[in-house]
Protein backbone atom coordinates (compact mmCIF):
# COMPACT_ATOMS: atom_id res chain seq x y z
CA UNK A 1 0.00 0.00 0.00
CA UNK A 2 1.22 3.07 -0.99
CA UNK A 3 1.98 5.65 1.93
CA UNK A 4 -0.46 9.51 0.92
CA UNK A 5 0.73 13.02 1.50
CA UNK A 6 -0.84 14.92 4.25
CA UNK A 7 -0.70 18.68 4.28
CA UNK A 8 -2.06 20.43 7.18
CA UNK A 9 -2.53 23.87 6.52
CA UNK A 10 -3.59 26.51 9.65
CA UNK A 11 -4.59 30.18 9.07
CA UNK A 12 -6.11 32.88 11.18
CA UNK A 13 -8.66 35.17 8.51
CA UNK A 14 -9.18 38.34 9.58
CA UNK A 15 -12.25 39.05 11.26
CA UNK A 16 -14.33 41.66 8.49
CA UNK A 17 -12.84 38.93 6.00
CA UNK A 18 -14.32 35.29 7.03
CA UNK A 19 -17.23 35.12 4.54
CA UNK A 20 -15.00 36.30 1.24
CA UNK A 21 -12.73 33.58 2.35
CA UNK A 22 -15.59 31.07 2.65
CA UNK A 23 -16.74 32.16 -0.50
CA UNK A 24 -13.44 32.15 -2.49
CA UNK A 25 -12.69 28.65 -1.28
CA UNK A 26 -16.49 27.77 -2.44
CA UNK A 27 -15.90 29.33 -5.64
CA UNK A 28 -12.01 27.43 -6.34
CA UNK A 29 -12.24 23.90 -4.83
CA UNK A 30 -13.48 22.33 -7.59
CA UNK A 31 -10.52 22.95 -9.22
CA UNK A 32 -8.72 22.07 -6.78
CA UNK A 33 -10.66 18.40 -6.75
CA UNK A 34 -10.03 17.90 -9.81
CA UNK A 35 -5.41 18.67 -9.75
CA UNK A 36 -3.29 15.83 -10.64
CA UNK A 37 -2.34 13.85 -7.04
CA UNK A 38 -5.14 15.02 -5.24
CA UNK A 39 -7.42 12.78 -2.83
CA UNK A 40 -8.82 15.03 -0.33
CA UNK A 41 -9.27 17.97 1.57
CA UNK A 42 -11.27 18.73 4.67
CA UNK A 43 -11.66 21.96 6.03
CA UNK A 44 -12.65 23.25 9.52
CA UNK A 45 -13.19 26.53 11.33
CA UNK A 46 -12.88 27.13 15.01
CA UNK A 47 -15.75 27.61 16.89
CA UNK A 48 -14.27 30.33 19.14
CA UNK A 49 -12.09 32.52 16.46
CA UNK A 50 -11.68 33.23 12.86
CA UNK A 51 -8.91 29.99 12.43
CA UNK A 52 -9.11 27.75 9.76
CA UNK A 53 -7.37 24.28 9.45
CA UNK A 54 -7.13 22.46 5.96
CA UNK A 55 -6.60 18.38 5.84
CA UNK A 56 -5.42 17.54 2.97
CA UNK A 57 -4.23 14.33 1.39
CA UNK A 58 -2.42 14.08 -1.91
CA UNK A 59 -0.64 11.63 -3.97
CA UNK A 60 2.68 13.23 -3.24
CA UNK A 61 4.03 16.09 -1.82
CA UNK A 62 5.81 16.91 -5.05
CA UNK A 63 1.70 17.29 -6.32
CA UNK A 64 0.84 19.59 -3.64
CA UNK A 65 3.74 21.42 -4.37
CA UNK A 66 2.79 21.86 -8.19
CA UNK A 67 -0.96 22.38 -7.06
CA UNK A 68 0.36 25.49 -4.41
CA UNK A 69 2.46 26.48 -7.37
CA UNK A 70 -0.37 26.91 -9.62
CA UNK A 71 -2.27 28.78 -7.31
CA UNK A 72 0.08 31.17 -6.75
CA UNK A 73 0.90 31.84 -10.25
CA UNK A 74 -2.61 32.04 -11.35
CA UNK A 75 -3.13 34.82 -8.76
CA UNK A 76 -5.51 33.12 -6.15
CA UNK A 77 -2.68 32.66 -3.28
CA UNK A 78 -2.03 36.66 -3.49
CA UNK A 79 -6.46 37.00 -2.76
CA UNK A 80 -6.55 34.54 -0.22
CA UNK A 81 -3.55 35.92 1.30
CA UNK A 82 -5.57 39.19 1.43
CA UNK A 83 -7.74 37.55 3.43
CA UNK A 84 -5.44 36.14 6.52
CA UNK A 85 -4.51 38.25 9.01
CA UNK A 86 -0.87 36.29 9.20
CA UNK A 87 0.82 33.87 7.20
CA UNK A 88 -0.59 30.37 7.03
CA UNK A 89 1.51 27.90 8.67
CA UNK A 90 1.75 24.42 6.13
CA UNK A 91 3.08 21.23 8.15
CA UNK A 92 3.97 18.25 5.74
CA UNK A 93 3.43 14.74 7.25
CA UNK A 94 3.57 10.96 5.96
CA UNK A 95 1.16 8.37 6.74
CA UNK A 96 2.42 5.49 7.88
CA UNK A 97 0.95 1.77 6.73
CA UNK A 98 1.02 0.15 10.62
């Protein structure tokens, strides 16, 4: 069995700014469903603050890595990032076949 890539991404959205990132991310996952290596993405908000958390599992991380490249090349990174109220922090991890 082959072992996935899991990227965790975590980002704090500024307050006045929730619902246009809820709405961008509405409006571009598709897309992103559809990128070579993906599998799946789950995304969660905190019920006490403005934090979101993305799951997602890919092929490889070398796809993820083309997929984030993408993005910010077609422009969508730079509106997100408009968005945050701090860089996102992205955490690579393996999963392990045990």
């Amino acid at each position: 069995m082959k072992n996935s890539a899991i990227v965790i991404l975590e980002v704090k959205a500024k307050e006045d700014k929730v619902t246009e990132l809820e709405q961008l991310l509405l409006k571009n996952l598709p897309k992103t469903r559809t990128y070579k290596g993906f599998i799946s993405i789950k995304i969660h908000k905190n019920v006490n603050d403005s934090t979101f958390v993305f799951y997602e599992e890919w092929e490889t991380f070398s796809d993820y890595e083309a997929y984030l490249k993408w993005r910010t090349d077609t422009g969508l990174m730079e509106l997100l990032g408009e968005t945050f109220a701090s860089p996102p922090t992205i955490r690579y991890w393996e999963t392990l076949n045990v």
